[in-house]
PDB file of N, CA and C in Angstrom:
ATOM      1  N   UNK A   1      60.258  41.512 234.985  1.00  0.00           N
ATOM      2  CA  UNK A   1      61.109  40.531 234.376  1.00  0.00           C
ATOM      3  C   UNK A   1      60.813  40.527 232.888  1.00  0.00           C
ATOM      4  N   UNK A   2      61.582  40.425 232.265  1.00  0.00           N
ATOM      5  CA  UNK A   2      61.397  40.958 230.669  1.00  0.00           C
ATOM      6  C   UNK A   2      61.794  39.250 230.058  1.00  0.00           C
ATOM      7  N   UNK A   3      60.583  39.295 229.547  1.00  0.00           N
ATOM      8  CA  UNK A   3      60.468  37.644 228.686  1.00  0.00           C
ATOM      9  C   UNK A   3      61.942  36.704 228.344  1.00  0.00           C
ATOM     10  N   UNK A   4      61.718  35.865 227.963  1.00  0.00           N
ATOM     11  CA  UNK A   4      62.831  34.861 227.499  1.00  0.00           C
ATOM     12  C   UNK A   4      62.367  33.760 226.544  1.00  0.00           C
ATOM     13  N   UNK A   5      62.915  33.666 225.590  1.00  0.00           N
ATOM     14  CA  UNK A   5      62.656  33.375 224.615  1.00  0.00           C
ATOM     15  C   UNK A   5      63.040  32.024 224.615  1.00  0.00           C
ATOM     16  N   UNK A   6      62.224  30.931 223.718  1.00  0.00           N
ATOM     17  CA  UNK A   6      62.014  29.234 224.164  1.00  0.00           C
ATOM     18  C   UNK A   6      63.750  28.892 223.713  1.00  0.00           C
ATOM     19  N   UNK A   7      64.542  29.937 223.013  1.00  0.00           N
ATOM     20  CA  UNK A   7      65.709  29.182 222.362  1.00  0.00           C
ATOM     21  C   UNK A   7      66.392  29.201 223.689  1.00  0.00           C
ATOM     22  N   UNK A   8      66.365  30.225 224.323  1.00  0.00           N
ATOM     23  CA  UNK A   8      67.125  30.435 225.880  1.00  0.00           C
ATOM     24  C   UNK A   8      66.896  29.583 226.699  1.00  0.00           C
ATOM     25  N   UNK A   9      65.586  29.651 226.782  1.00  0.00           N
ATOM     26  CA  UNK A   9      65.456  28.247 228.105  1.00  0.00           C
ATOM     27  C   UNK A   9      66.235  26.996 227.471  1.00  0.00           C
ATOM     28  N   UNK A  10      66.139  26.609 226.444  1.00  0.00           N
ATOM     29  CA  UNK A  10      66.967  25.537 225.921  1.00  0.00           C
ATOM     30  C   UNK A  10      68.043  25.286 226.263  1.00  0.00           C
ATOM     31  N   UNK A  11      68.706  26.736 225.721  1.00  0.00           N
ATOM     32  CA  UNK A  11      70.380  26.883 226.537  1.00  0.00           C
ATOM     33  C   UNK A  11      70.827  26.683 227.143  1.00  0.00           C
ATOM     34  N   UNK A  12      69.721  27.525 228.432  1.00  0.00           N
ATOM     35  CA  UNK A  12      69.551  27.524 229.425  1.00  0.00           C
ATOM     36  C   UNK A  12      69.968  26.018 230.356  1.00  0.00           C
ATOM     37  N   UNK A  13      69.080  25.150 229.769  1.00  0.00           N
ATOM     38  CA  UNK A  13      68.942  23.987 230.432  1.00  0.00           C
ATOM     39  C   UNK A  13      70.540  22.721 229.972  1.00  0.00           C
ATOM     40  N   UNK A  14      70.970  23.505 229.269  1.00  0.00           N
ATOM     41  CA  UNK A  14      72.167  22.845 228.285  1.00  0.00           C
ATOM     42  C   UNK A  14      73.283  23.088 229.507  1.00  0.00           C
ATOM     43  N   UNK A  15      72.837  24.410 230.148  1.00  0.00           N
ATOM     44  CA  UNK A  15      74.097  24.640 230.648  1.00  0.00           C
ATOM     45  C   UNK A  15      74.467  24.354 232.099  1.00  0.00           C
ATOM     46  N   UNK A  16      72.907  24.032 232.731  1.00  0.00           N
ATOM     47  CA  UNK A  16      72.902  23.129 233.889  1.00  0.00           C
ATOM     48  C   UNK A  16      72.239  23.957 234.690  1.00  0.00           C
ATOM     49  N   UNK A  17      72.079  23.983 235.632  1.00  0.00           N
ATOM     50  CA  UNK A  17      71.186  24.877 237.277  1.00  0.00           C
ATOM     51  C   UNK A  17      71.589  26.473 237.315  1.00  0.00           C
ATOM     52  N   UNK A  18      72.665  26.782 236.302  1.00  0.00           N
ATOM     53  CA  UNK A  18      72.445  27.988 236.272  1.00  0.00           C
ATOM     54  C   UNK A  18      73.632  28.176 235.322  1.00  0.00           C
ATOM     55  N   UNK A  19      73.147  30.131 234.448  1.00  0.00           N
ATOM     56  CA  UNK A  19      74.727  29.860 233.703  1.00  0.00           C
ATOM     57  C   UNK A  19      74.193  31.378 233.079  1.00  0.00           C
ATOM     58  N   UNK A  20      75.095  31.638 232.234  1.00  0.00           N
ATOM     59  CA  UNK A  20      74.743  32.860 231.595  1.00  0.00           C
ATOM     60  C   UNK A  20      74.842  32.767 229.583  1.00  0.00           C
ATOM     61  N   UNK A  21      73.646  33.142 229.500  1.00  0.00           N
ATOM     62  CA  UNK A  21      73.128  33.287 228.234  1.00  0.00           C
ATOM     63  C   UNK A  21      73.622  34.356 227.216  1.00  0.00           C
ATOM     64  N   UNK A  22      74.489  34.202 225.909  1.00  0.00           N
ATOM     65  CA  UNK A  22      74.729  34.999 225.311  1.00  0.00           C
ATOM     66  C   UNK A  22      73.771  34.938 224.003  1.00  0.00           C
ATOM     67  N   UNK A  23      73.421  36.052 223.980  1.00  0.00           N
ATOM     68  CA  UNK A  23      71.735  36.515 223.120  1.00  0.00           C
ATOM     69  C   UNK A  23      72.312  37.734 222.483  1.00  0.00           C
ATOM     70  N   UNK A  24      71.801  37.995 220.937  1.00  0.00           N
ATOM     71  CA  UNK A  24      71.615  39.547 220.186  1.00  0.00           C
ATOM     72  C   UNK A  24      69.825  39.658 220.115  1.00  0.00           C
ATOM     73  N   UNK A  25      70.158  40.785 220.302  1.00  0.00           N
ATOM     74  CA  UNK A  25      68.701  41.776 220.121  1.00  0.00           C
ATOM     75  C   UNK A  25      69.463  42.558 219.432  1.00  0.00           C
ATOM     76  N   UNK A  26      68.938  43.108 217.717  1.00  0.00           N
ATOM     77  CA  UNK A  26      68.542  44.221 217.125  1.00  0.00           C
ATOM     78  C   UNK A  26      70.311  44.547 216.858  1.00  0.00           C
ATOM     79  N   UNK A  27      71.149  43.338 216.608  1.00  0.00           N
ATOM     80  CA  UNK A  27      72.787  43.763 216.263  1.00  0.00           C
ATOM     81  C   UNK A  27      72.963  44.094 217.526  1.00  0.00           C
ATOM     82  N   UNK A  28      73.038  43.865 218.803  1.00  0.00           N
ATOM     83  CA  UNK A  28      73.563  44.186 219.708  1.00  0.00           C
ATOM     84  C   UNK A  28      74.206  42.508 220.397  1.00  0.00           C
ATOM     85  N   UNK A  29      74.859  42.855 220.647  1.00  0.00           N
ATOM     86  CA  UNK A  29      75.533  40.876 221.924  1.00  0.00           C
ATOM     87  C   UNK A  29      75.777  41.464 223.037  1.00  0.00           C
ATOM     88  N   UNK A  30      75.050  40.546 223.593  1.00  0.00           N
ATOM     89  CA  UNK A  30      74.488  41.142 225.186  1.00  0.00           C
ATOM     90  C   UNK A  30      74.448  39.925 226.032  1.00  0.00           C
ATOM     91  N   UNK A  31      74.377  39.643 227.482  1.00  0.00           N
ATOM     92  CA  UNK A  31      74.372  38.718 228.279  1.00  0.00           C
ATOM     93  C   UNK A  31      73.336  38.872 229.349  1.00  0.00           C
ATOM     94  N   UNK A  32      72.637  37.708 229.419  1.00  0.00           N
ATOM     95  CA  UNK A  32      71.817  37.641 230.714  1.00  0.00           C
ATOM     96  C   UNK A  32      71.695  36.806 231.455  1.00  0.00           C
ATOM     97  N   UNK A  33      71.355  36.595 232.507  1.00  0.00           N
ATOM     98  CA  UNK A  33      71.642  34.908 233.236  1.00  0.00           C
ATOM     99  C   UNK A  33      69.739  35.060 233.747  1.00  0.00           C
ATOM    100  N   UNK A  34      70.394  33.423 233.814  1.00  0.00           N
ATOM    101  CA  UNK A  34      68.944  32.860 234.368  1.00  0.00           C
ATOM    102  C   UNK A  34      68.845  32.037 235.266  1.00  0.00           C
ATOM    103  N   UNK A  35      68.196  31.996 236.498  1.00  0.00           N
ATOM    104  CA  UNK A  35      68.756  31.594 237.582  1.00  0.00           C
ATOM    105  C   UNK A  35      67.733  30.066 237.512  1.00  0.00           C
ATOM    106  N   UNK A  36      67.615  29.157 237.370  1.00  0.00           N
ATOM    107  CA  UNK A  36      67.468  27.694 237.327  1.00  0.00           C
ATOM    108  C   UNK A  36      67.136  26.872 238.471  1.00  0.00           C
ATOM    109  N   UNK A  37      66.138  26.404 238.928  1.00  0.00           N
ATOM    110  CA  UNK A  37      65.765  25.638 240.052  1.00  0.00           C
ATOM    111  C   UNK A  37      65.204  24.309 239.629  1.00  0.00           C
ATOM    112  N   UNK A  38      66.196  23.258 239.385  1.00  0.00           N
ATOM    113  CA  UNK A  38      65.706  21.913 239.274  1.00  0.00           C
ATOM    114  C   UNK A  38      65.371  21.283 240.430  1.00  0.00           C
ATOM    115  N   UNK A  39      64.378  20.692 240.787  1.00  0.00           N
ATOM    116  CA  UNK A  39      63.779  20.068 241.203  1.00  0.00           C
ATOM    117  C   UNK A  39      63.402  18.559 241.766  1.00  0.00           C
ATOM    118  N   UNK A  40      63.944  17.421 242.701  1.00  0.00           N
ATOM    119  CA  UNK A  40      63.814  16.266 242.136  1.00  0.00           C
ATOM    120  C   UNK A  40      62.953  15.908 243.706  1.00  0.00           C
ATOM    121  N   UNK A  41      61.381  15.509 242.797  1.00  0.00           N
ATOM    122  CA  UNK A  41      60.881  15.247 244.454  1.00  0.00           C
ATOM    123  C   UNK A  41      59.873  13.963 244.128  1.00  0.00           C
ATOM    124  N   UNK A  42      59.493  13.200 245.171  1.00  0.00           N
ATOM    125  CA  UNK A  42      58.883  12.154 244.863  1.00  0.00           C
ATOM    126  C   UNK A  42      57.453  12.367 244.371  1.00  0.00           C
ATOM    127  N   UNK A  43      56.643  11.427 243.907  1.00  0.00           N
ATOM    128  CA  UNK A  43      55.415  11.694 243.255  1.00  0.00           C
ATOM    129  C   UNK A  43      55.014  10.533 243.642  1.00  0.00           C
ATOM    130  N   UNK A  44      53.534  10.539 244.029  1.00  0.00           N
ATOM    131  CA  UNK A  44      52.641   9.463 244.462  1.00  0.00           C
ATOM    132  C   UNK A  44      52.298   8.582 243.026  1.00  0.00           C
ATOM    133  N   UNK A  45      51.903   7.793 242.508  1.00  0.00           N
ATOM    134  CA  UNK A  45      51.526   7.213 241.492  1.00  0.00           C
ATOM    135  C   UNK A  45      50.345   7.309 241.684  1.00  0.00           C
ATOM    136  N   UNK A  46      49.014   8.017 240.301  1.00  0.00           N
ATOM    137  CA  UNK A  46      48.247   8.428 240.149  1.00  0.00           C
ATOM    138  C   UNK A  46      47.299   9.435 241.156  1.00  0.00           C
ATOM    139  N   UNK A  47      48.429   9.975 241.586  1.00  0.00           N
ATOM    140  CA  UNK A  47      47.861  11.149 242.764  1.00  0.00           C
ATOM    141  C   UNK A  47      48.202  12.650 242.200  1.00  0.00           C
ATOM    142  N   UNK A  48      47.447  12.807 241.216  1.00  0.00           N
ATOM    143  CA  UNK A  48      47.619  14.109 240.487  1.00  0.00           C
ATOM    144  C   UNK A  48      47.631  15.351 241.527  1.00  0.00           C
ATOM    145  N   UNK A  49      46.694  15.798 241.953  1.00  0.00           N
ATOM    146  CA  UNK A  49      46.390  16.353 243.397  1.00  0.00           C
ATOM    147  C   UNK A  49      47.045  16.395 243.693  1.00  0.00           C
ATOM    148  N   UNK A  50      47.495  15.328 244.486  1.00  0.00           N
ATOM    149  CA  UNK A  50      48.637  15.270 245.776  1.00  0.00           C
ATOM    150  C   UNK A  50      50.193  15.864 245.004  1.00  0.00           C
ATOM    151  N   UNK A  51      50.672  15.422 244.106  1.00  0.00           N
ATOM    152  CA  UNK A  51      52.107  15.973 243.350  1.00  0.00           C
ATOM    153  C   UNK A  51      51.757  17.262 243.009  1.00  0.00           C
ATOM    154  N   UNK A  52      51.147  17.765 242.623  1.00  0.00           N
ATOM    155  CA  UNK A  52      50.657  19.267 242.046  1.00  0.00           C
ATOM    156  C   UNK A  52      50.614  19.982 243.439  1.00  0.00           C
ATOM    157  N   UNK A  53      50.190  19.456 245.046  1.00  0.00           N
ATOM    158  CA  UNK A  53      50.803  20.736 245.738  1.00  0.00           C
ATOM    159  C   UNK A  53      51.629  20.155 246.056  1.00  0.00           C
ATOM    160  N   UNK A  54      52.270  18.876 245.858  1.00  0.00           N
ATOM    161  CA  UNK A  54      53.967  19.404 246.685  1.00  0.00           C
ATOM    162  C   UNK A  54      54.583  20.037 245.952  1.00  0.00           C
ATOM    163  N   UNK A  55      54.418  20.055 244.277  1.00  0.00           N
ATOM    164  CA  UNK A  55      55.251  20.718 243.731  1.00  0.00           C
ATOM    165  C   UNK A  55      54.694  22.562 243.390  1.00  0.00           C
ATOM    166  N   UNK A  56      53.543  22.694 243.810  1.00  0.00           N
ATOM    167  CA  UNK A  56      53.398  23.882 244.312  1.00  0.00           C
ATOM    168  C   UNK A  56      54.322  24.962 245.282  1.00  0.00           C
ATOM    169  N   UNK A  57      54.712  23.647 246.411  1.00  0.00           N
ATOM    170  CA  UNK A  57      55.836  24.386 247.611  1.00  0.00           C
ATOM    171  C   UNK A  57      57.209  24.640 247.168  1.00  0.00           C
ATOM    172  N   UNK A  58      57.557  23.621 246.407  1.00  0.00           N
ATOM    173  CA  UNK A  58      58.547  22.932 245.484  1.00  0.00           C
ATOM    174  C   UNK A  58      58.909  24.774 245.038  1.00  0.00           C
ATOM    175  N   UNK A  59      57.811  25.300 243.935  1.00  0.00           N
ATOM    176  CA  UNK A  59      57.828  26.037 243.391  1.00  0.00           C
ATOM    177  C   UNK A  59      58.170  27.553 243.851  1.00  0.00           C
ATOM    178  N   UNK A  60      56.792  27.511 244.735  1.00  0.00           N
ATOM    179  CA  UNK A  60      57.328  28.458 245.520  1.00  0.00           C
ATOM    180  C   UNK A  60      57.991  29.196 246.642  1.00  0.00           C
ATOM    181  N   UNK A  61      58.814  28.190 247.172  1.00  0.00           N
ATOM    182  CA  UNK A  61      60.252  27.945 247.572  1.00  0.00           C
ATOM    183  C   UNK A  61      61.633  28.888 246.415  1.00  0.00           C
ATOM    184  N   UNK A  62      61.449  28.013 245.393  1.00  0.00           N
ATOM    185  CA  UNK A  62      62.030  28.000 244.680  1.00  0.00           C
ATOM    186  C   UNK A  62      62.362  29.635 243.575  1.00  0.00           C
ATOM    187  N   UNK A  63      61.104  30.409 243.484  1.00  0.00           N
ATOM    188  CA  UNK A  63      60.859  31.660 243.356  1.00  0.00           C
ATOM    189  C   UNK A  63      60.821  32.556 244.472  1.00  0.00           C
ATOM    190  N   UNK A  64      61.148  31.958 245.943  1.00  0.00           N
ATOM    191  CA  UNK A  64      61.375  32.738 246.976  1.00  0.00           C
ATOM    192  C   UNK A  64      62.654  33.332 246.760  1.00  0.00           C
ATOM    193  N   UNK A  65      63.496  32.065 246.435  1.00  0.00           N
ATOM    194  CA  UNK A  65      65.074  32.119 246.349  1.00  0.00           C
ATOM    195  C   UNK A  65      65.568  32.810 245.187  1.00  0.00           C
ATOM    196  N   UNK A  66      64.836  33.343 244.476  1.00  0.00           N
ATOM    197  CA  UNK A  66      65.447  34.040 242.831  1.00  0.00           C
ATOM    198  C   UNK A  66      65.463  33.168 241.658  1.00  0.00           C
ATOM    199  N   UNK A  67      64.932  32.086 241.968  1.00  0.00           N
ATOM    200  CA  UNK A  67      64.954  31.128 240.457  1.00  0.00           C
ATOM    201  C   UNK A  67      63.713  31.834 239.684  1.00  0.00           C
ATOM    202  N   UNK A  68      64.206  31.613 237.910  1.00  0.00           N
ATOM    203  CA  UNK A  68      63.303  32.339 237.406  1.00  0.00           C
ATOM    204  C   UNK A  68      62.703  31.088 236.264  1.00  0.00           C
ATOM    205  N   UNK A  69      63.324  30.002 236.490  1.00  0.00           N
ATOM    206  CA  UNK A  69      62.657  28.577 235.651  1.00  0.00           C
ATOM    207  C   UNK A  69      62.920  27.663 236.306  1.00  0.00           C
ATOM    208  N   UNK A  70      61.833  26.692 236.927  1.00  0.00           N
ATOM    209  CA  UNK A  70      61.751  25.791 237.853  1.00  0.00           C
ATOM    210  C   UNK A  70      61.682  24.576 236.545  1.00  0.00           C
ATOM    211  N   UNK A  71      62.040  23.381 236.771  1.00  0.00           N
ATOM    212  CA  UNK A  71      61.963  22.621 236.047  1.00  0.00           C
ATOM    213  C   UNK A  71      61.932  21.031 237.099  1.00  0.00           C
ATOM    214  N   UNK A  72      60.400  20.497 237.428  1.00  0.00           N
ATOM    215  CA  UNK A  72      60.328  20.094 237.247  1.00  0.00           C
ATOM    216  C   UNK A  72      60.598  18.154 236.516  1.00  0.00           C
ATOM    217  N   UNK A  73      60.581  17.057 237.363  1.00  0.00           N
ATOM    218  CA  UNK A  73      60.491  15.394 236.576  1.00  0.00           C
ATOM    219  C   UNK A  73      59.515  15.285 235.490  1.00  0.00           C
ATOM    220  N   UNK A  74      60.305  14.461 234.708  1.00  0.00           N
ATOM    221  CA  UNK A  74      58.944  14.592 233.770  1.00  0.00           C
ATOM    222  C   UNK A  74      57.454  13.822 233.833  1.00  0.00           C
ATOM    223  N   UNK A  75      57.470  13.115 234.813  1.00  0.00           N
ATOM    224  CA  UNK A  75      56.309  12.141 235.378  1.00  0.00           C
ATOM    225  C   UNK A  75      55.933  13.234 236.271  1.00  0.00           C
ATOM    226  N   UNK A  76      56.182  13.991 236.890  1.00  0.00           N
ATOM    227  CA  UNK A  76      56.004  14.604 238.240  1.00  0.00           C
ATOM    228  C   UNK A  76      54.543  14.535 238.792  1.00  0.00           C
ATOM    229  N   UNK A  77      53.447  15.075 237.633  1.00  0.00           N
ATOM    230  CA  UNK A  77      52.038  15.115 238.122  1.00  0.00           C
ATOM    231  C   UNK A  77      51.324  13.753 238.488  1.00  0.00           C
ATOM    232  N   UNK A  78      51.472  12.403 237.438  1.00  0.00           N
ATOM    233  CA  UNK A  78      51.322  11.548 237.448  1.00  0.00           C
ATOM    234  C   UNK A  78      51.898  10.544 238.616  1.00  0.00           C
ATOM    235  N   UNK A  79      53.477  10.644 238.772  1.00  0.00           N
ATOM    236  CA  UNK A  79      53.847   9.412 239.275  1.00  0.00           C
ATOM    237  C   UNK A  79      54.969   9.164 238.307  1.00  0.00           C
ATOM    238  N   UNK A  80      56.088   8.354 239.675  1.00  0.00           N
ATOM    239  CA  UNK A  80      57.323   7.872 238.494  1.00  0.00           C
ATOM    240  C   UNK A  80      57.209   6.477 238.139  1.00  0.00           C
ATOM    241  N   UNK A  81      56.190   6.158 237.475  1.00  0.00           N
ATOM    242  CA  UNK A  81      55.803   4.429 236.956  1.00  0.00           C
ATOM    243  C   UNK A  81      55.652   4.755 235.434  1.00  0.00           C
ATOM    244  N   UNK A  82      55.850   3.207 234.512  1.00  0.00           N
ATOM    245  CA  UNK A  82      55.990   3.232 234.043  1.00  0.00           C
ATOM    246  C   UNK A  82      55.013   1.675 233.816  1.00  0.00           C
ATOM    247  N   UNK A  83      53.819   1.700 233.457  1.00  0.00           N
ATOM    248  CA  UNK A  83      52.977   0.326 233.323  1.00  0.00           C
ATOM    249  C   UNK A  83      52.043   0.025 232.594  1.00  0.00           C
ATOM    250  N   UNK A  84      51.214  -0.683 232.486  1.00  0.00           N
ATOM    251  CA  UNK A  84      50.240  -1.114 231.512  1.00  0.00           C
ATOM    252  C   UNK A  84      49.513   0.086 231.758  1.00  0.00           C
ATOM    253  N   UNK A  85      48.902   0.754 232.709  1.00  0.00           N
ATOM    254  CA  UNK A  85      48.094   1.732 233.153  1.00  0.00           C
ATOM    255  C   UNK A  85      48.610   3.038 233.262  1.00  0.00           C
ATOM    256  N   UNK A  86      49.933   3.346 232.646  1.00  0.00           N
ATOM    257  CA  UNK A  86      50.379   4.709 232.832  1.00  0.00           C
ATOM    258  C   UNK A  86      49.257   5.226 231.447  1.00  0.00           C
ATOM    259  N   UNK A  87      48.920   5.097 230.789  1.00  0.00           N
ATOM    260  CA  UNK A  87      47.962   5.956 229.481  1.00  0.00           C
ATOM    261  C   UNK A  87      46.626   6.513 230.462  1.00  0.00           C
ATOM    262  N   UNK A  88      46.363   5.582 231.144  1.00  0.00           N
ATOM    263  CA  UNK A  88      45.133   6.107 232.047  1.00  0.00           C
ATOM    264  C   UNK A  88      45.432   7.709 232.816  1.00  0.00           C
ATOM    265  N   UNK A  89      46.505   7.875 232.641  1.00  0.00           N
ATOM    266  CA  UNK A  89      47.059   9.447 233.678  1.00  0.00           C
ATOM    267  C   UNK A  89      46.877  10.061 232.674  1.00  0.00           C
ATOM    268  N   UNK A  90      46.727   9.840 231.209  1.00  0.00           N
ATOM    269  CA  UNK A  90      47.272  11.091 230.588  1.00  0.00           C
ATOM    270  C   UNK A  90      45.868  12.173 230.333  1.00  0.00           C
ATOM    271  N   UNK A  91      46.240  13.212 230.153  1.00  0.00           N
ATOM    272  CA  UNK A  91      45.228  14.676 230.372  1.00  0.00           C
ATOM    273  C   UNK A  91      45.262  15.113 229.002  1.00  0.00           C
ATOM    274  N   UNK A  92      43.950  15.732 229.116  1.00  0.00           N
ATOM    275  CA  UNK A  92      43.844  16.653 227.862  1.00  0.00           C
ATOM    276  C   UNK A  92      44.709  17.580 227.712  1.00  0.00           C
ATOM    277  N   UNK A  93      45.135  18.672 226.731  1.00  0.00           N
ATOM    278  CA  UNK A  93      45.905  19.718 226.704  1.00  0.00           C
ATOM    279  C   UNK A  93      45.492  20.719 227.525  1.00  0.00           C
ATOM    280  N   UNK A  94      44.411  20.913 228.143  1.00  0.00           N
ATOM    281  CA  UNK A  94      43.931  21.747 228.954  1.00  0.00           C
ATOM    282  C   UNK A  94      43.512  21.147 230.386  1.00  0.00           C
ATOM    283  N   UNK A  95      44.040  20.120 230.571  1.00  0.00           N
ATOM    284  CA  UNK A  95      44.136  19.241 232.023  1.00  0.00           C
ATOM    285  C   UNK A  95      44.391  20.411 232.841  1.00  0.00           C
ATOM    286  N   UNK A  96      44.838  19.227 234.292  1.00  0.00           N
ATOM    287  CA  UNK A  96      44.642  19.907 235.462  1.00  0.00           C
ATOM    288  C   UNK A  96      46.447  20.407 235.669  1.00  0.00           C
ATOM    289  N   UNK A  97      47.558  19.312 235.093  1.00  0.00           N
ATOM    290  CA  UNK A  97      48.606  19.743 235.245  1.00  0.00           C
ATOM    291  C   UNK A  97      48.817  20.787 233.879  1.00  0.00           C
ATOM    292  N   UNK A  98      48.346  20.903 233.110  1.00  0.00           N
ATOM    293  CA  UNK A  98      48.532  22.542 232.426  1.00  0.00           C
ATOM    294  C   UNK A  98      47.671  23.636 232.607  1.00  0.00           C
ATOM    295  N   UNK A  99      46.907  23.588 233.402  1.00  0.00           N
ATOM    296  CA  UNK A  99      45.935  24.752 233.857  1.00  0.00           C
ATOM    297  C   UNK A  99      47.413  25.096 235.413  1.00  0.00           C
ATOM    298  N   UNK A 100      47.395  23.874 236.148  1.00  0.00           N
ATOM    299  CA  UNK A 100      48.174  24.373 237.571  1.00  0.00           C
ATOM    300  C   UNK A 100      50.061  25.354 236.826  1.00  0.00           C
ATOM    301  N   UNK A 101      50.797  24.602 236.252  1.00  0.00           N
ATOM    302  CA  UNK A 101      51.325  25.299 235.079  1.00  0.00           C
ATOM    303  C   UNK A 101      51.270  26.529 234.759  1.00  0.00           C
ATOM    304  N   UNK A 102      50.221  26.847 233.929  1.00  0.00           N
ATOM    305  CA  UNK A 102      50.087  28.004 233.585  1.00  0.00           C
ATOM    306  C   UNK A 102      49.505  28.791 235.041  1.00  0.00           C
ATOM    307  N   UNK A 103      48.622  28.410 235.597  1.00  0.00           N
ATOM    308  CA  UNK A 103      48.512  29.520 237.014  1.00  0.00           C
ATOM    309  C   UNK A 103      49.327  29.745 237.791  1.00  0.00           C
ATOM    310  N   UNK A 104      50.356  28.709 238.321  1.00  0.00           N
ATOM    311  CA  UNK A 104      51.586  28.608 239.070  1.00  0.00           C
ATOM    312  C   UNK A 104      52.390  29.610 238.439  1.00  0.00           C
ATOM    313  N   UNK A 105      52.643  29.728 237.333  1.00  0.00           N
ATOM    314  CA  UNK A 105      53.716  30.619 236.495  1.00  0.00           C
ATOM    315  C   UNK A 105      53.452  31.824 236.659  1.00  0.00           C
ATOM    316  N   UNK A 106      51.973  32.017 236.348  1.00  0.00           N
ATOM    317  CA  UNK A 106      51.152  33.431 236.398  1.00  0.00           C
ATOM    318  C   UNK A 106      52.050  34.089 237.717  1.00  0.00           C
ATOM    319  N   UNK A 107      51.073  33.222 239.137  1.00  0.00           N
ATOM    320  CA  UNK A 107      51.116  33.843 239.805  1.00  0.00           C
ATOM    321  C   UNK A 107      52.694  34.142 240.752  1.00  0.00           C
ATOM    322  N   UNK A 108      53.547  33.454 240.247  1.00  0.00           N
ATOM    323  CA  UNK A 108      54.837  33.949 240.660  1.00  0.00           C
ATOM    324  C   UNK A 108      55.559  34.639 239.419  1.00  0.00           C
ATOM    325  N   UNK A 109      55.563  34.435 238.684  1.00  0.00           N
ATOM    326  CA  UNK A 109      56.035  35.349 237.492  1.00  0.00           C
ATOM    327  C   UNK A 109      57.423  34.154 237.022  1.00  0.00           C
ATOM    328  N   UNK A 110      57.332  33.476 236.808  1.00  0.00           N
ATOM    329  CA  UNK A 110      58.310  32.087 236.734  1.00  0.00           C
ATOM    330  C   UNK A 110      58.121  31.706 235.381  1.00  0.00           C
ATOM    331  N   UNK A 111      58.957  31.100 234.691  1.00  0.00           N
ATOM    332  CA  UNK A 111      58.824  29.837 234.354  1.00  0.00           C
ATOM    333  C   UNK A 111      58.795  28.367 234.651  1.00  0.00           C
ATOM    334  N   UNK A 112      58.123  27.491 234.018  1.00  0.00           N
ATOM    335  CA  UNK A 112      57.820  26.150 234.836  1.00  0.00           C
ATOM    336  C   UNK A 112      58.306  25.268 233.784  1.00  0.00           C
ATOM    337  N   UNK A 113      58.327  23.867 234.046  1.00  0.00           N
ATOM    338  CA  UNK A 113      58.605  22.614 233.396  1.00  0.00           C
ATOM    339  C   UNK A 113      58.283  21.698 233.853  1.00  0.00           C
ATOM    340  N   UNK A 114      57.820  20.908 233.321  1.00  0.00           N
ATOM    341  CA  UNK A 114      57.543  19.240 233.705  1.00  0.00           C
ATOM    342  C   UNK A 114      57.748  18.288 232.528  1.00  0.00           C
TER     343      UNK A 114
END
């Protein structure tokens, strides 16, 4: 699978669960599609663990089927709350939901989002 560049996924996501991308490389206009797997699944509130493998299956489900950018709620790891105690969830840049992220991606060859 030959990279994609952050302006694409943008596009990408502009254009909904799936669509086709018009991109130049090097004076050339060329088209590629990207196949899109949004995601909408419940999340335990402060059960990092627990949301990180459902959305593990989530994922790789989702790269079974040909999606090549899973995307993810944006609470997903945390929980969908919103409270005096949501700051207590938050992770370093090298936490556990961007280490699972970056390994999840690795090991299916995907892109991810949360």
């Amino acid at each position: 699978m030959k990279p994609i560049s952050r302006t694409c996924i943008v596009a990408a996501l502009l254009l909904g669960a799936s669509g086709t991308l018009l991109h130049s490389k090097a004076g050339r206009a060329g088209t590629s599609t990207l196949r899109i797997a949004v995601v909408q699944m419940q999340s335990g509130d402060h059960d990092i663990d627990g949301n990180l493998k459902r959305a593990t299956a989530f994922a790789d489900e989702a790269a079974a089927k040909g999606a090549q950018f899973v995307l993810f709620p944006e609470l997903m790891p945390t929980g969908s709350y919103l409270f005096y105690d949501t700051w207590d969830a938050g992770e370093p840049s090298d936490g556990k939901t961007v280490r699972w992220l970056k390994s999840t991606s690795r090991r299916l060859h995907i892109w991810l989002g949360t």
